[in-house]
C-alpha atoms as a PDB file:
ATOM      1  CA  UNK A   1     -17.664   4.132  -6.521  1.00  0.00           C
ATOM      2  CA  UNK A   2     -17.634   7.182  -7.145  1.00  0.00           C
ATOM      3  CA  UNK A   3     -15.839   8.576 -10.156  1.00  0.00           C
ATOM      4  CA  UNK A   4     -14.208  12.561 -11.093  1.00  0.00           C
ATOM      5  CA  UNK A   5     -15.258  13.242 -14.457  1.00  0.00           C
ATOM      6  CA  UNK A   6     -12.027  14.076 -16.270  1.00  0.00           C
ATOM      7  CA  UNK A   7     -12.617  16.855 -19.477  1.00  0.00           C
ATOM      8  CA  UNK A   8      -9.716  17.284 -21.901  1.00  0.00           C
ATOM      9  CA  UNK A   9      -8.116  20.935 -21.646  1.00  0.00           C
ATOM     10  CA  UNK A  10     -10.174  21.842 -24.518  1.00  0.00           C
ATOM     11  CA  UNK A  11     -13.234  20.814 -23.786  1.00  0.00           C
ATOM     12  CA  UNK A  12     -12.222  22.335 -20.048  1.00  0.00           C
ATOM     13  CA  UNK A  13     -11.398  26.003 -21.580  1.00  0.00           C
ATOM     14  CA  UNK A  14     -14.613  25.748 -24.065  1.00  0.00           C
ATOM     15  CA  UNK A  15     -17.030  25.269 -21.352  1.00  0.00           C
ATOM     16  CA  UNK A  16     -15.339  27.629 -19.120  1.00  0.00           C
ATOM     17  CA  UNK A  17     -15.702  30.139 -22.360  1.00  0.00           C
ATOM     18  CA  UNK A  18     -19.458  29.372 -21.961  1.00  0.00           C
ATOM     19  CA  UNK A  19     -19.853  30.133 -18.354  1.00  0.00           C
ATOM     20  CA  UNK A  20     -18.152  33.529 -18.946  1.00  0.00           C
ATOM     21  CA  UNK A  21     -20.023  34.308 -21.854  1.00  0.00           C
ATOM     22  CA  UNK A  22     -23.219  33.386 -19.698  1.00  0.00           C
ATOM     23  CA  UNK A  23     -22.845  35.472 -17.204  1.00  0.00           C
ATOM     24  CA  UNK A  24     -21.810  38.256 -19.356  1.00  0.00           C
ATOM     25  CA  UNK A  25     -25.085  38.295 -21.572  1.00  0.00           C
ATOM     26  CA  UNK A  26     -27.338  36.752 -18.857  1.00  0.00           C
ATOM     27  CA  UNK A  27     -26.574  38.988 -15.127  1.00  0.00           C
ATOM     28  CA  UNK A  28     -24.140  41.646 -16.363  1.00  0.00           C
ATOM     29  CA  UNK A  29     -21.270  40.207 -14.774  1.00  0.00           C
ATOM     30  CA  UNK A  30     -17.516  39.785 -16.061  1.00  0.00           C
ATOM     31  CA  UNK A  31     -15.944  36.272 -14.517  1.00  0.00           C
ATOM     32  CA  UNK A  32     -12.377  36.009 -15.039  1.00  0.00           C
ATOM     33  CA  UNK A  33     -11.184  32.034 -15.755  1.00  0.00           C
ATOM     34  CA  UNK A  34     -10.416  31.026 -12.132  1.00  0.00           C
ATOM     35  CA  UNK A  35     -14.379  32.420 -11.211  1.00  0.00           C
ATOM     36  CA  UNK A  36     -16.029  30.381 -14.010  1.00  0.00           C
ATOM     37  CA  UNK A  37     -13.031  27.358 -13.510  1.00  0.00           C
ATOM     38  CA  UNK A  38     -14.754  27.319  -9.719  1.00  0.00           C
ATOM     39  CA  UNK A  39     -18.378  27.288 -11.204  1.00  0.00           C
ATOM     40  CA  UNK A  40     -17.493  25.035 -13.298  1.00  0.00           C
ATOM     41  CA  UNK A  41     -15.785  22.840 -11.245  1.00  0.00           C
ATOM     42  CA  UNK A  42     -19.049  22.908  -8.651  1.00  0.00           C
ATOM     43  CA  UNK A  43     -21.325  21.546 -11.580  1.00  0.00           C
ATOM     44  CA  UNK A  44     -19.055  18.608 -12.317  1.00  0.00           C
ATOM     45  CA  UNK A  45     -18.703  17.445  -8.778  1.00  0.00           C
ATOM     46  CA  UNK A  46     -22.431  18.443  -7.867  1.00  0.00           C
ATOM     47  CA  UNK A  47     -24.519  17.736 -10.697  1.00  0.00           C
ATOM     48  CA  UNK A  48     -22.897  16.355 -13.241  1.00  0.00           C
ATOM     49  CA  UNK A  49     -23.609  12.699 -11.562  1.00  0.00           C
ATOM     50  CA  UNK A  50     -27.457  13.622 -12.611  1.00  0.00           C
ATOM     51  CA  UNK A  51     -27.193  14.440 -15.987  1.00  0.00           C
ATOM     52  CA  UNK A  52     -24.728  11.029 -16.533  1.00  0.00           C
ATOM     53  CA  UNK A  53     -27.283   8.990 -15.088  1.00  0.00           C
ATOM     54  CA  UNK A  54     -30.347  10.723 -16.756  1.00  0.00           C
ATOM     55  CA  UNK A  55     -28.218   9.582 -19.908  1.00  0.00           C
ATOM     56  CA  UNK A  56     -27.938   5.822 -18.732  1.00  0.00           C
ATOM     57  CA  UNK A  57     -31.568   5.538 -18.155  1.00  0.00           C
ATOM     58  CA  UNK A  58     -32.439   7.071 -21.684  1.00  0.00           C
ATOM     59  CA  UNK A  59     -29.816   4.727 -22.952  1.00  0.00           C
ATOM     60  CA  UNK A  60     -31.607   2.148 -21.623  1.00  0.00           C
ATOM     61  CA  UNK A  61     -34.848   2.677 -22.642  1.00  0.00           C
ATOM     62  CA  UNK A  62     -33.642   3.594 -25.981  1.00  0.00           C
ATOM     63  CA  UNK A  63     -32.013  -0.334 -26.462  1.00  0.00           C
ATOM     64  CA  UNK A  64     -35.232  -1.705 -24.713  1.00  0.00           C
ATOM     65  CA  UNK A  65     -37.268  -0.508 -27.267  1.00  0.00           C
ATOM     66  CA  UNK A  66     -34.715  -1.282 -29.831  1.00  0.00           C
ATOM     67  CA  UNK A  67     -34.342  -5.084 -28.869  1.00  0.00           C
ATOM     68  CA  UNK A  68     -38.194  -5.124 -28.728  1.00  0.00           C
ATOM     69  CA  UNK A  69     -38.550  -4.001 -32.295  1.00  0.00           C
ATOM     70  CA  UNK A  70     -35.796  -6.492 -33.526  1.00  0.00           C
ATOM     71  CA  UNK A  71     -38.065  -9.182 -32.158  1.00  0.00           C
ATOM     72  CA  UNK A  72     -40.318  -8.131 -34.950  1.00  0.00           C
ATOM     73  CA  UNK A  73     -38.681  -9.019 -37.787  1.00  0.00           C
ATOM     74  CA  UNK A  74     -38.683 -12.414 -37.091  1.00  0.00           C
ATOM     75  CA  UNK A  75     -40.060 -14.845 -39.901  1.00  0.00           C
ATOM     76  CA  UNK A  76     -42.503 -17.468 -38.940  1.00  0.00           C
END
């Protein structure tokens, strides 16, 4: 199942800040809000899936290692 990721308005206009401030200082280019909105909008539906499950697998090994180390305290 796959799932939209859904940003607050906020978070939304912030990022979209970014991508215009990106390609201002980075290739010279002035995007107005409905440009970067559409770049924007590209990464969530093509990428974004990557960096979520990047963040599941760290997750993962992060509470792996943590349960392993808990198993160290015990007292014999």
């Amino acid at each position: 199942m796959k799932t939209k990721l859904e940003l607050t308005k906020e978070k939304k206009d912030y990022m979209i800040s970014e991508i215009k401030s990106y390609f201002s200082k980075e290739r010279d280019l002035d995007l107005g809000d409905l440009a970067a909105a559409l770049i924007l909008d590209f990464f969530i539906e093509k990428l974004a899936q990557e960096f979520y499950n990047q963040g599941v697998e760290d997750s993962y090994k992060y509470m792996s290692n943590s349960i392993e180390d808990l198993l160290g305290i015990q007292r014999f």
